[in-house]
C-alpha atoms as a PDB file:
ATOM      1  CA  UNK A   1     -13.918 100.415 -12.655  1.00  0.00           C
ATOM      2  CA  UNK A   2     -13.179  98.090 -15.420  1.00  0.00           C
ATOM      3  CA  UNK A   3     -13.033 100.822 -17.979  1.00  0.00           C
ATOM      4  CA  UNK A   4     -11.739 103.440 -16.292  1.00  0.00           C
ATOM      5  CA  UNK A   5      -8.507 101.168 -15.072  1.00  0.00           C
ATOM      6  CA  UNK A   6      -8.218 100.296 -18.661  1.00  0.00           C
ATOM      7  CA  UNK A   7      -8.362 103.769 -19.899  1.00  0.00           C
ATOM      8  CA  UNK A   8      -6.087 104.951 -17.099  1.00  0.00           C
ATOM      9  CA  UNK A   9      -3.742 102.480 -17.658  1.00  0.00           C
ATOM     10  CA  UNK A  10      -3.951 100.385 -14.239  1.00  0.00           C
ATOM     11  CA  UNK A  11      -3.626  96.770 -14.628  1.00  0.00           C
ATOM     12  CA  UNK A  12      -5.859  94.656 -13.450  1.00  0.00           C
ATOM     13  CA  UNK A  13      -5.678  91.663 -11.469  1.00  0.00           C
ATOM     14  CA  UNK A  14      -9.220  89.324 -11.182  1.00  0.00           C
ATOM     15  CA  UNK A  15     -10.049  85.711  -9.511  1.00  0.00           C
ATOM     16  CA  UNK A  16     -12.889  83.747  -9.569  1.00  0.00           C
ATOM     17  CA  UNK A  17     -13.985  82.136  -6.576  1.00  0.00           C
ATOM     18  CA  UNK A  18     -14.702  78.630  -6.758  1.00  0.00           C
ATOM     19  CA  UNK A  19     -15.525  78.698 -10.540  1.00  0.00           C
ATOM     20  CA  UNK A  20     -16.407  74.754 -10.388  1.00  0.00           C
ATOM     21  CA  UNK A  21     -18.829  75.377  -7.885  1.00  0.00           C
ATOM     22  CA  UNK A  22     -20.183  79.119  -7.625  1.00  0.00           C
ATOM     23  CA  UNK A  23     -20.142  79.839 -10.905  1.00  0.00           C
ATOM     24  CA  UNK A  24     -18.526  82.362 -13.696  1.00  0.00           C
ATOM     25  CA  UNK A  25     -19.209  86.271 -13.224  1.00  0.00           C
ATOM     26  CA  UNK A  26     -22.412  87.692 -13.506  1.00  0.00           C
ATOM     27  CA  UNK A  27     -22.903  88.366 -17.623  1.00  0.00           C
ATOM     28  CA  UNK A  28     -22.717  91.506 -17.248  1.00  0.00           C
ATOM     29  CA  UNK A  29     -19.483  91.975 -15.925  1.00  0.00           C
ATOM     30  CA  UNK A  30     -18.278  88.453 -17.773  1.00  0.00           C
ATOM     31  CA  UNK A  31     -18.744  90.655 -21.040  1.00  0.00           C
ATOM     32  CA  UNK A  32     -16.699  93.139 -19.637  1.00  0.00           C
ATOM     33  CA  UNK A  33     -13.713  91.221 -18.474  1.00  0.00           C
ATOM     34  CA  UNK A  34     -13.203  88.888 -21.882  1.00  0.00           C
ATOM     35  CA  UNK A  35      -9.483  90.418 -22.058  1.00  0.00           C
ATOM     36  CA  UNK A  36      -8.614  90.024 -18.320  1.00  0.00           C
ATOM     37  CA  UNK A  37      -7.034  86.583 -17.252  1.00  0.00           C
ATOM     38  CA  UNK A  38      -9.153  85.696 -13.894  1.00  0.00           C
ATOM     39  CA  UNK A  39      -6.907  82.896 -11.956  1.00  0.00           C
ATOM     40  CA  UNK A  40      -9.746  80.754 -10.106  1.00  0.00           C
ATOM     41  CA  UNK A  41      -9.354  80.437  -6.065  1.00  0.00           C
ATOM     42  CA  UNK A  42     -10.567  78.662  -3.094  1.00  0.00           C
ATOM     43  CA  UNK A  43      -8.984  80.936  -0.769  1.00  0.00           C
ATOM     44  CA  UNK A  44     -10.482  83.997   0.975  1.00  0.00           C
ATOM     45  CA  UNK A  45      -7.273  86.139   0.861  1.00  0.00           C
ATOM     46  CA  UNK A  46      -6.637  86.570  -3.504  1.00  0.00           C
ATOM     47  CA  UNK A  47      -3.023  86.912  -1.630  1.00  0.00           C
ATOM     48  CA  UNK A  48      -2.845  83.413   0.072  1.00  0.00           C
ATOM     49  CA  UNK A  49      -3.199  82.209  -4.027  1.00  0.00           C
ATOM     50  CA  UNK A  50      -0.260  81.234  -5.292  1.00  0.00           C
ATOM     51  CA  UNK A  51      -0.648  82.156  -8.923  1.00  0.00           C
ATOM     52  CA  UNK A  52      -2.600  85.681  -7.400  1.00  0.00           C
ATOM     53  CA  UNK A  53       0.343  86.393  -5.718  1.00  0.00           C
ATOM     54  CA  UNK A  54       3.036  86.070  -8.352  1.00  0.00           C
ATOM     55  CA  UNK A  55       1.170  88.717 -10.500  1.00  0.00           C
ATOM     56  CA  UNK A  56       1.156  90.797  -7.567  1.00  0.00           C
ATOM     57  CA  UNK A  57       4.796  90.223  -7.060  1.00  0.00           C
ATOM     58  CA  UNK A  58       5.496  91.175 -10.748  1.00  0.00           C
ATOM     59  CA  UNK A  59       3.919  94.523 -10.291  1.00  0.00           C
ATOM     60  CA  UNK A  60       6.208  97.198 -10.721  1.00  0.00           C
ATOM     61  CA  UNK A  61       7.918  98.219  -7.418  1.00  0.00           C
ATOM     62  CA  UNK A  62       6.259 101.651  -7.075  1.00  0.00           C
ATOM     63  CA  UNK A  63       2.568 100.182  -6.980  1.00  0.00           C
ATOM     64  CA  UNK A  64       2.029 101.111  -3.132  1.00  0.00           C
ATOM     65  CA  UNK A  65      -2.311 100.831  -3.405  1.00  0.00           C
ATOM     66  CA  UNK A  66      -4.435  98.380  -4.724  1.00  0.00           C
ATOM     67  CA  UNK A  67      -7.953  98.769  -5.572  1.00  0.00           C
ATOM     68  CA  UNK A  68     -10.728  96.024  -4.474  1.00  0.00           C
ATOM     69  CA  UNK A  69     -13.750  95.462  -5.833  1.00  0.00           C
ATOM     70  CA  UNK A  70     -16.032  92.434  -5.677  1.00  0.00           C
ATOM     71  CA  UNK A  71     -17.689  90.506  -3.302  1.00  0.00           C
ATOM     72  CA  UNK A  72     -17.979  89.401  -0.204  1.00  0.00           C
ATOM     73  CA  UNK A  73     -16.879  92.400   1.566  1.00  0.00           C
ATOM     74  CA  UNK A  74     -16.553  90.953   5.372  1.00  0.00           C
ATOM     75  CA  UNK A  75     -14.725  87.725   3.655  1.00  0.00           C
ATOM     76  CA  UNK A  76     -12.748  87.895   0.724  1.00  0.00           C
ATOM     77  CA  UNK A  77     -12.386  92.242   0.237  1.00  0.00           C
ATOM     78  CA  UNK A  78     -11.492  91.695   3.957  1.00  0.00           C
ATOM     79  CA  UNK A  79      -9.156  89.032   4.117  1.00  0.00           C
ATOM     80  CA  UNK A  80      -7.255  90.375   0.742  1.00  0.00           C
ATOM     81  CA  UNK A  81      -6.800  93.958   1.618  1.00  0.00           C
ATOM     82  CA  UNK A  82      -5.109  92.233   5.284  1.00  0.00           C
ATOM     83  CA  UNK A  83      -2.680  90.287   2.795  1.00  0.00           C
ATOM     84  CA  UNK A  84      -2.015  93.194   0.621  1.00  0.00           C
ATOM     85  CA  UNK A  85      -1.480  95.778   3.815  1.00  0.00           C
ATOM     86  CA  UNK A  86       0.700  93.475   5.291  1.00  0.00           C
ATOM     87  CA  UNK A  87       2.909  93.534   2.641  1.00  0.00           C
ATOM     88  CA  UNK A  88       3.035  97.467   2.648  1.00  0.00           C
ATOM     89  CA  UNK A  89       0.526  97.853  -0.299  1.00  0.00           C
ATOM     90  CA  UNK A  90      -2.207 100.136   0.828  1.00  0.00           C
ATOM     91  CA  UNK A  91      -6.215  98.528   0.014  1.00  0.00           C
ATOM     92  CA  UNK A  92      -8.070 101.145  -1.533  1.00  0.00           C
ATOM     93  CA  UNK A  93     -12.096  99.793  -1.054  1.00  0.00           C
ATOM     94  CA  UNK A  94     -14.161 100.540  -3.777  1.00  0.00           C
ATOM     95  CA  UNK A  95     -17.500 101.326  -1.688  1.00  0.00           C
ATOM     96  CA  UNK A  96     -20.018 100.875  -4.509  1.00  0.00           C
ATOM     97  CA  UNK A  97     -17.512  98.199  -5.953  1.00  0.00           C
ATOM     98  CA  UNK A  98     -18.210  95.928  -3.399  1.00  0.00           C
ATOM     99  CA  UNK A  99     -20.983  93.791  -1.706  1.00  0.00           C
ATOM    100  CA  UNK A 100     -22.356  90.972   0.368  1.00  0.00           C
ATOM    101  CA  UNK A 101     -25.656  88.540   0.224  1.00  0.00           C
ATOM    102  CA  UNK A 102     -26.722  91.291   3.676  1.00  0.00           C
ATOM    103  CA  UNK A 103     -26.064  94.821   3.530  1.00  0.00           C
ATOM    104  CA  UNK A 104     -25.248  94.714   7.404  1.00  0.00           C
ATOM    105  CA  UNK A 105     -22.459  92.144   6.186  1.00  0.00           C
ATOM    106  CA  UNK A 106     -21.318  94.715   4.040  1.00  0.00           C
ATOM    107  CA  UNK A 107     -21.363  97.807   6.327  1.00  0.00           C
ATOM    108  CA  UNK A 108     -19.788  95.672   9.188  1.00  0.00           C
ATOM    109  CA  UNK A 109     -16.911  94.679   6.554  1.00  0.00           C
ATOM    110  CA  UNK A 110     -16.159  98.337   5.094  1.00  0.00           C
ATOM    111  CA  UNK A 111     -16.358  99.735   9.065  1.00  0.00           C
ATOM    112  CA  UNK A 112     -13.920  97.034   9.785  1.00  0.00           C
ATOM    113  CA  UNK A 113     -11.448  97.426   7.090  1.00  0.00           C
ATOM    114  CA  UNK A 114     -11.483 101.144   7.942  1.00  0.00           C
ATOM    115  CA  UNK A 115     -10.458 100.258  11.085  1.00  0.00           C
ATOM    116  CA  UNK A 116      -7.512  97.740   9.895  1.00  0.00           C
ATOM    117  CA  UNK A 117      -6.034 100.746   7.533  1.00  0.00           C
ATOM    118  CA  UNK A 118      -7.442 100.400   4.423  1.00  0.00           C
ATOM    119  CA  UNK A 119      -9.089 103.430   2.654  1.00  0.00           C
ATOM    120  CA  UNK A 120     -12.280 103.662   1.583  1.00  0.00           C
ATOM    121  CA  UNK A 121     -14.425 105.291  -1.075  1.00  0.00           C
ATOM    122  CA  UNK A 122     -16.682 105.271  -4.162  1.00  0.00           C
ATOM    123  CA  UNK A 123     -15.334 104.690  -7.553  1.00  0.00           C
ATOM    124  CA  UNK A 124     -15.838 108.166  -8.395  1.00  0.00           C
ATOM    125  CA  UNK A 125     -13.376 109.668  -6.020  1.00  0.00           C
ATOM    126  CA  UNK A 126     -10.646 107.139  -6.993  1.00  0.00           C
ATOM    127  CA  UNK A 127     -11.221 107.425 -10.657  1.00  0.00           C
ATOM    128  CA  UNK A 128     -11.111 111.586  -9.893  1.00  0.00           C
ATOM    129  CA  UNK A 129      -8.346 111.418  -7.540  1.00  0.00           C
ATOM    130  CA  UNK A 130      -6.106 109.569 -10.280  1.00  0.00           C
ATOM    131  CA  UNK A 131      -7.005 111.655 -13.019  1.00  0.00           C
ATOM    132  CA  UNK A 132      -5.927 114.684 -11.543  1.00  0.00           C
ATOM    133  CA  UNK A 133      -7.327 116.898 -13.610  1.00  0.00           C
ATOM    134  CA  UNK A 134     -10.223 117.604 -16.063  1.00  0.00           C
ATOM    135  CA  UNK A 135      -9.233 118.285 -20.087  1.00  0.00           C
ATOM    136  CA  UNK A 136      -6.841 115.019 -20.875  1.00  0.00           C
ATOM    137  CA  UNK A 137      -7.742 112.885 -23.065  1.00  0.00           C
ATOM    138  CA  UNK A 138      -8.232 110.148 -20.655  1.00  0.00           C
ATOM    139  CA  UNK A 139     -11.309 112.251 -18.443  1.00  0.00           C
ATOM    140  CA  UNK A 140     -12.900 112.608 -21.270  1.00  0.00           C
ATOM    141  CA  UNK A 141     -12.291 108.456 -21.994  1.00  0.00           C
ATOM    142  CA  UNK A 142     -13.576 108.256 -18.722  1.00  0.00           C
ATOM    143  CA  UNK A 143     -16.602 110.584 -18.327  1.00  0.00           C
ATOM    144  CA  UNK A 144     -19.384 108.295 -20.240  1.00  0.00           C
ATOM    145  CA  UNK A 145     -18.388 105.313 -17.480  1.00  0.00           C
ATOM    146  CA  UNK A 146     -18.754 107.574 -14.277  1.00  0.00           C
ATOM    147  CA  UNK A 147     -21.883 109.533 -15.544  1.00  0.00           C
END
């Protein structure tokens, strides 16, 4: 999702939770967000972040979705997509974006965030659905990260 929202042109917001305590990202993914400011939090809801929340107050005024990824999906994917829809910005749940320490955690969190509004998905059909079409130069940008 990294790539492709670079590629697509989507800016990206990220947080680290606790850094002091819990940690930097996984290397993996630290190697892939060197270029990406992540503001560090001790709040559940990215939203309830001061410093989160500015940058999602400068987004430009026709940004109506956000997409979540990240972990833990029953606390903080939870508890951020409730901040963002009640601000009238719809949470788009990355389904194989997201996890928690128990996959029953995570099912419970995705079947309640259905419930509160939010949409959910795999990357694929996101990254698909804002392409629109095959051909551009930016599906075929995209291709080697979704195959």
């Amino acid at each position: 999702m990294v790539r492709c929202s670079e590629i697509i042109g989507i800016p990206i917001i990220a947080n680290t939770q606790y850094k002091k305590g819990l940690g930097a990202y996984v290397e993996p993914l630290e190697e892939l967000m060197t270029d990406v400011p992540r503001l560090d939090k001790t709040e559940f809801n990215a939203l309830a972040n001061p410093e989160t929340l500015a940058l999602v107050n400068n987004l430009p005024s026709d940004v109506n979705t956000a997409i979540l990824v990240g972990v833990e999906t029953h606390i903080c994917i939870y508890q951020t997509a409730m901040g963002l829809l009640e601000r009238g910005i719809t949470p788009w749940i990355v389904a194989d974006g997201v996890s928690s320490r128990s996959e029953v955690n995570k099912q419970l969190g995705l079947a309640r965030l259905l419930n509160v509004g939010a949409i959910v998905g795999p990357a694929e059909m996101i990254i698909y659905e804002l392409l629109k079409k095959a051909g551009t130069a930016e599906f075929k940008a995209v291709l080697p990260h979704i195959l």
